[in-house]
Protein backbone atom coordinates (compact mmCIF):
# COMPACT_ATOMS: atom_id res chain seq x y z
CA UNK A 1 72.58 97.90 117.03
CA UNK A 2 71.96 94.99 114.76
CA UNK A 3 72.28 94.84 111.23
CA UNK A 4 68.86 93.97 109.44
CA UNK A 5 70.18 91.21 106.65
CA UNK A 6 73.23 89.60 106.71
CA UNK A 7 74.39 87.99 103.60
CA UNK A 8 76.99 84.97 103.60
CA UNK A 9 79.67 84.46 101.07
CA UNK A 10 78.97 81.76 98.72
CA UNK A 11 82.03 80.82 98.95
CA UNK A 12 83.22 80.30 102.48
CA UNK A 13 79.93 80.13 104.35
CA UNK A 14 81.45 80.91 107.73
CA UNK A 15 81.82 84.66 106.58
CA UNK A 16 79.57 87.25 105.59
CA UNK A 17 80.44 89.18 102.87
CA UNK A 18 77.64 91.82 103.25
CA UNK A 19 75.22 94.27 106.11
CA UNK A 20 72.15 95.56 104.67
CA UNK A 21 70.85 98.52 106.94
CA UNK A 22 67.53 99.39 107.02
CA UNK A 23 65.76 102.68 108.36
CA UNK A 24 63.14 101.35 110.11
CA UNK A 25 63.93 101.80 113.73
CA UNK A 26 63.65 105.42 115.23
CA UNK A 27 66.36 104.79 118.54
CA UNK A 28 69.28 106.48 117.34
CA UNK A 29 70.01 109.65 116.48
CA UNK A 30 71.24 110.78 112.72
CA UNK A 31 74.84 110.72 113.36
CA UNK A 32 74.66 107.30 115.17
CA UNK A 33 72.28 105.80 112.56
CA UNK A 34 73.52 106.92 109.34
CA UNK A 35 77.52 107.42 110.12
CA UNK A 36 78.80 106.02 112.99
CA UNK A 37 77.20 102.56 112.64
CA UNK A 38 78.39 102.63 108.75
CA UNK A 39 81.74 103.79 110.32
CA UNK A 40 81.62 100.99 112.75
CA UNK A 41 80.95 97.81 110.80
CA UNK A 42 83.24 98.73 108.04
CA UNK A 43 86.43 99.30 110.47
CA UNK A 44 85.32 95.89 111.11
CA UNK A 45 86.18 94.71 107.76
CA UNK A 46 82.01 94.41 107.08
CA UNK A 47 80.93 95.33 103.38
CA UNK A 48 77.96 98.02 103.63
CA UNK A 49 74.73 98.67 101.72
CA UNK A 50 71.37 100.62 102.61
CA UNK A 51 68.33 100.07 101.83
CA UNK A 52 65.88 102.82 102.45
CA UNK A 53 62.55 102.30 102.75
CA UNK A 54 60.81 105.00 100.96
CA UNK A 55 62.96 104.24 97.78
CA UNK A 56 62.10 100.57 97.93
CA UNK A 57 57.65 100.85 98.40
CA UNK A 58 58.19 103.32 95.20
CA UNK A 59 60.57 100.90 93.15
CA UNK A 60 61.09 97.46 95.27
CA UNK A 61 62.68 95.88 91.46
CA UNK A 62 65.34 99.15 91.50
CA UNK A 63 66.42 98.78 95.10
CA UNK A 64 66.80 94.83 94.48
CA UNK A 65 68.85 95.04 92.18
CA UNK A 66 70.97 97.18 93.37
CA UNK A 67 71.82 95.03 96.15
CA UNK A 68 72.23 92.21 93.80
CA UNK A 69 74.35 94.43 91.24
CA UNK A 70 76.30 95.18 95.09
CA UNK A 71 76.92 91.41 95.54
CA UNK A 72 77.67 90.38 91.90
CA UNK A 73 80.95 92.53 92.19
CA UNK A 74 81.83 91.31 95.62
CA UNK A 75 81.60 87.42 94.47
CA UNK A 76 83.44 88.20 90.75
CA UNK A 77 86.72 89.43 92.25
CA UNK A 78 88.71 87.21 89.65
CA UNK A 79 87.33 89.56 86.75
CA UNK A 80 88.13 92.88 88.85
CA UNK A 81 92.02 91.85 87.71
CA UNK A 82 93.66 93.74 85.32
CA UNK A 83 94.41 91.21 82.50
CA UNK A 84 98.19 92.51 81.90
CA UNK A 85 99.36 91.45 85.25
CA UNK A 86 98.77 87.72 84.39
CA UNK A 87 100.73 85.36 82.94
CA UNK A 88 100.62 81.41 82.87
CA UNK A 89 102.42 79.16 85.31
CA UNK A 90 105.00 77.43 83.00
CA UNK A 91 106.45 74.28 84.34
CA UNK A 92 109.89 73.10 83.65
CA UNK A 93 110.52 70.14 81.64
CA UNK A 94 114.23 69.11 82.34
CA UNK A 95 113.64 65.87 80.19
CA UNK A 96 115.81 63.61 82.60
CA UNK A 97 115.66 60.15 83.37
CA UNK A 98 113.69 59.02 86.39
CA UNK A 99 116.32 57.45 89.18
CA UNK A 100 116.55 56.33 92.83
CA UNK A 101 117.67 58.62 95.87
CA UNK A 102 121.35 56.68 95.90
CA UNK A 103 121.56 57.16 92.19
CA UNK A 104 121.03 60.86 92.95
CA UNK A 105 123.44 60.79 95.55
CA UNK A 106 126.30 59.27 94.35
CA UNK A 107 127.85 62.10 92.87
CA UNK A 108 127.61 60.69 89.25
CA UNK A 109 125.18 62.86 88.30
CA UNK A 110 126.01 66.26 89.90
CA UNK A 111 126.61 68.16 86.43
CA UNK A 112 122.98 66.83 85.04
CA UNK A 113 121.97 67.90 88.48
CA UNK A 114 123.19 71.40 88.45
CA UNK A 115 121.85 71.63 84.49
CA UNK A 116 118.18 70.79 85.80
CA UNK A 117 118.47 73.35 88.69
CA UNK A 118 119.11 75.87 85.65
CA UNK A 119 116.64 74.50 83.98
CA UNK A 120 113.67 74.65 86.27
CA UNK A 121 114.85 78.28 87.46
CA UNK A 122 114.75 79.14 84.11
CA UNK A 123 111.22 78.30 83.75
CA UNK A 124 109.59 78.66 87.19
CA UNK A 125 111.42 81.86 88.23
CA UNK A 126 110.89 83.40 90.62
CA UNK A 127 111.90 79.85 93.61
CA UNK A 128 112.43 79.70 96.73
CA UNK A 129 114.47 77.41 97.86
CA UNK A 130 112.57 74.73 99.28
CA UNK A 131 110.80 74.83 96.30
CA UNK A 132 113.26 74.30 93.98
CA UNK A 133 114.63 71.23 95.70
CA UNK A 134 111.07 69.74 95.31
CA UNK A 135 110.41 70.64 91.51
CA UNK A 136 114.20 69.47 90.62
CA UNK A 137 113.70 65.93 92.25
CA UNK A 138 110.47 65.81 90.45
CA UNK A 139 111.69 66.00 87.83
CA UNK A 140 113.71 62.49 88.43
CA UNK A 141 110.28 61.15 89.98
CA UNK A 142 111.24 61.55 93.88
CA UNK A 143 108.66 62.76 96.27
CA UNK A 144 110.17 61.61 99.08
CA UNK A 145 113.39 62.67 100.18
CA UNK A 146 115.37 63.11 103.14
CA UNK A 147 117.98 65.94 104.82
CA UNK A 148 120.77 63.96 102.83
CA UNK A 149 119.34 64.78 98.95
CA UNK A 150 117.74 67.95 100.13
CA UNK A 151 121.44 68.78 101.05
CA UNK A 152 122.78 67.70 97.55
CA UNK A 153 120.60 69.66 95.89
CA UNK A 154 121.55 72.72 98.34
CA UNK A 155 124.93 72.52 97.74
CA UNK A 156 125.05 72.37 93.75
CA UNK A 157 122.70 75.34 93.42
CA UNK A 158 126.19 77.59 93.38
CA UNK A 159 127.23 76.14 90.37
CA UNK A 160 123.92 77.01 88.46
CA UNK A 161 125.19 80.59 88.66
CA UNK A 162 122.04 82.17 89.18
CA UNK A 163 120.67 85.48 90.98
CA UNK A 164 119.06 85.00 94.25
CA UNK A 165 117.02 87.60 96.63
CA UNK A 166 115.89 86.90 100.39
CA UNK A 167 112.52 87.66 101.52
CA UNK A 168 110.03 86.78 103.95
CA UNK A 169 112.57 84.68 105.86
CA UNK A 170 113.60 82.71 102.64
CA UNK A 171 116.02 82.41 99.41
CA UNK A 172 114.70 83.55 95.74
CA UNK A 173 116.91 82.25 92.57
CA UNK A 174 116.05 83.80 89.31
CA UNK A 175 117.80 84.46 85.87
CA UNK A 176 116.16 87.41 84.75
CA UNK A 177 115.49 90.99 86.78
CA UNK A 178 112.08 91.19 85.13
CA UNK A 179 111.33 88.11 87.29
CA UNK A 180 111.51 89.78 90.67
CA UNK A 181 109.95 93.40 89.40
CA UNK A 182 106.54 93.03 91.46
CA UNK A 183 104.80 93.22 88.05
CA UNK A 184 103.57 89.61 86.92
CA UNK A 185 101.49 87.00 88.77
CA UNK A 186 101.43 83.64 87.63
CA UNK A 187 98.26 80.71 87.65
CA UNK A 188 98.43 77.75 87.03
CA UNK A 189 96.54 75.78 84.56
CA UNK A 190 95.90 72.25 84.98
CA UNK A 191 97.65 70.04 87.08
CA UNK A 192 99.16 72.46 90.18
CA UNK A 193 102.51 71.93 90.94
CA UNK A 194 101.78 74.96 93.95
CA UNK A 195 100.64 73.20 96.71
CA UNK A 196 101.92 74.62 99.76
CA UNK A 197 101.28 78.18 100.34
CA UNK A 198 105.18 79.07 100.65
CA UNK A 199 105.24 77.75 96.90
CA UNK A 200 103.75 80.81 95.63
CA UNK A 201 106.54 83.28 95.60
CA UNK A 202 105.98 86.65 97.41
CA UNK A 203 106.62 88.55 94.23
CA UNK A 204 103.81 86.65 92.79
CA UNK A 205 101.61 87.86 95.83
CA UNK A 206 102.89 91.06 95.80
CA UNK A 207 101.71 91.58 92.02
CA UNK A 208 98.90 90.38 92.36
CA UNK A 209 97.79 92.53 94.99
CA UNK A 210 98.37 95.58 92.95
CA UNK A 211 96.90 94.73 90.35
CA UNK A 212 93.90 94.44 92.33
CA UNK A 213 94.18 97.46 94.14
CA UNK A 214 94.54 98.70 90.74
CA UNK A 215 91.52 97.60 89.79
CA UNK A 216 89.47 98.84 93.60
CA UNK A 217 91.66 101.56 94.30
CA UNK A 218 91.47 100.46 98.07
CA UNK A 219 90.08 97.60 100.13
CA UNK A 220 90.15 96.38 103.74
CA UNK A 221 93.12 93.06 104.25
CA UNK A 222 90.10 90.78 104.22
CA UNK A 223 88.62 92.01 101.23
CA UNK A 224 92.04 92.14 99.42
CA UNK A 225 93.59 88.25 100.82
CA UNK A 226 89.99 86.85 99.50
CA UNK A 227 90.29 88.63 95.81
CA UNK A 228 94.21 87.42 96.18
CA UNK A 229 92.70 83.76 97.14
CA UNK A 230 89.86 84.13 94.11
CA UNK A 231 92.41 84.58 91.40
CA UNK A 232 95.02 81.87 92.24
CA UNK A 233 93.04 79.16 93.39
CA UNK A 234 94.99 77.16 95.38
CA UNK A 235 94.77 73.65 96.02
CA UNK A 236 94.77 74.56 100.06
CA UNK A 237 93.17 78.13 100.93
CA UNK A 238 93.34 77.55 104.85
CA UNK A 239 94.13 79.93 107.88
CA UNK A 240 97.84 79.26 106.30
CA UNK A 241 97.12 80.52 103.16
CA UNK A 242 95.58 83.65 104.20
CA UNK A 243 98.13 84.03 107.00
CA UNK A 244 100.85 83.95 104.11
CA UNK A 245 99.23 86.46 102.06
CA UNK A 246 98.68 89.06 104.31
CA UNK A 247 102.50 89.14 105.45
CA UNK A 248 103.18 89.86 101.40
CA UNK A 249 101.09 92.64 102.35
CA UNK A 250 102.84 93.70 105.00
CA UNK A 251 106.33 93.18 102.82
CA UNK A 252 104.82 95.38 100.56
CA UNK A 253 103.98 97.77 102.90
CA UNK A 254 107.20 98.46 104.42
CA UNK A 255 108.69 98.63 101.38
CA UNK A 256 106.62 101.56 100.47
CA UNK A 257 104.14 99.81 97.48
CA UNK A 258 101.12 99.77 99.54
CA UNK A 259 99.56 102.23 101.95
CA UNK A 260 97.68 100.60 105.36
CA UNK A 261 95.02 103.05 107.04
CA UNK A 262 94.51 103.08 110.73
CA UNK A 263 91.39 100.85 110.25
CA UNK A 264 93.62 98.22 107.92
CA UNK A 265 92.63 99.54 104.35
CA UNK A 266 94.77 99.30 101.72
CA UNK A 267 95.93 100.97 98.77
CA UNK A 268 98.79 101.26 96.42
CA UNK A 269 101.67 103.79 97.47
């Protein structure tokens, strides 16, 4: 079968973000027309509205607007968010002096060194690891840096005596438990310092996806990585990105806070 209208999402024009289905055609039988096709295009991730045609010659304006009602909550996803979930993005400020690779590795400076790993930990918690190396030699103006500095940096993070957690293949440091309890998302306002999608910490991911699926009570991965992509905004929302996202979802899965259907829904545990 094909589906009448399709409607593309405003926002990434190489996906459609909605099937109308009509009743006009008489070459399938109820159950094909009415529940398997339904059945069919949303295993297959497809949003689904109908449009019947009786109800529209009676009150085209109604049935409209219903549609468009139907596709105003589809395209708002950053407003189907509960509010509590969110906090701001705060940025360390370790107030150091800018300096040169060498100065960095000379040793000289290892106890300011350790002090801003504390610092930005403190602030930006939780890190991964590759991340913190980056936002700590920002802070003394390097961008570029080699396996030398990145293994300075590696090697003084002991000393900042902080609390650390591995997932998704990498090291978390954090001060504080509440950090790491799956219940605050952070965005960024302004300049992002987030560029990369590994930047974003899973337990950032994580809480944002239940507090959408708060919000929806279930959706299909697509559906759910899109509203995830809506609210934080990255500077890059590629394949990578997306990619990313859904294997928070899967974390979150095996650890028992979400619930995955046969047909890839999902919905809190």
């Amino acid at each position: 079968f094909k589906i009448d209208v399709g409607v593309l999402d405003p926002k990434n024009k190489r996906n459609f973000i909605l099937a109308v289905l009509c009743d006009g055609t008489k070459n399938f039988s109820v159950k094909d027309k009415y529940v398997m096709q339904v059945n069919t295009l949303k295993r297959n991730n497809w949003n689904v509205i109908r449009l019947y045609s009786v109800n529209f010659f009676n009150n085209p304006k109604r049935e409209i607007k219903k549609i468009k009602d139907y596709l105003d909550k589809l395209t708002s996803t950053t407003s189907n968010v509960s509010g509590n979930s969110k906090k701001t993005y705060k940025v360390a400020n370790a107030q150091v002096t800018k300096c040169d690779n060498n100065a960095l590795l000379s040793g000289d400076m290892d106890a300011e060194l350790i002090r801003t790993i504390r610092t930005v930990v403190t602030a930006e918690e939780p890190i991964s690891e590759q991340f913190l190396i980056k936002r700590v030699l920002a802070q003394y103006g390097v961008q570029k840096y080699g396996s030398r500095l990145e293994g300075k940096i590696i090697s003084l993070i002991p000393a900042a005596n902080l609390k650390s957690a591995a997932m998704l293949g990498a090291t978390h440091y954090y001060k504080s438990d509440k950090a790491v309890a799956f219940e605050k998302y952070r965005v960024e306002e302004g300049a992002y310092v987030r560029q990369s999608e590994t930047d974003y910490s899973p337990y950032d991911v994580i809480a944002l996806v239940k507090a959408v699926l708060l919000e929806n009570v279930s959706m299909y991965r697509d559906e759910l990585i899109s509203a995830v992509i809506a609210q934080f905004q990255p500077v890059r929302a590629g394949e990578k990105f997306s990619s990313y996202i859904s294997s928070c979802i899967d974390e979150g899965t095996d650890s028992g806070m979400f619930i995955r259907s046969v047909s890839d829904r999902i919905s809190l545990g």
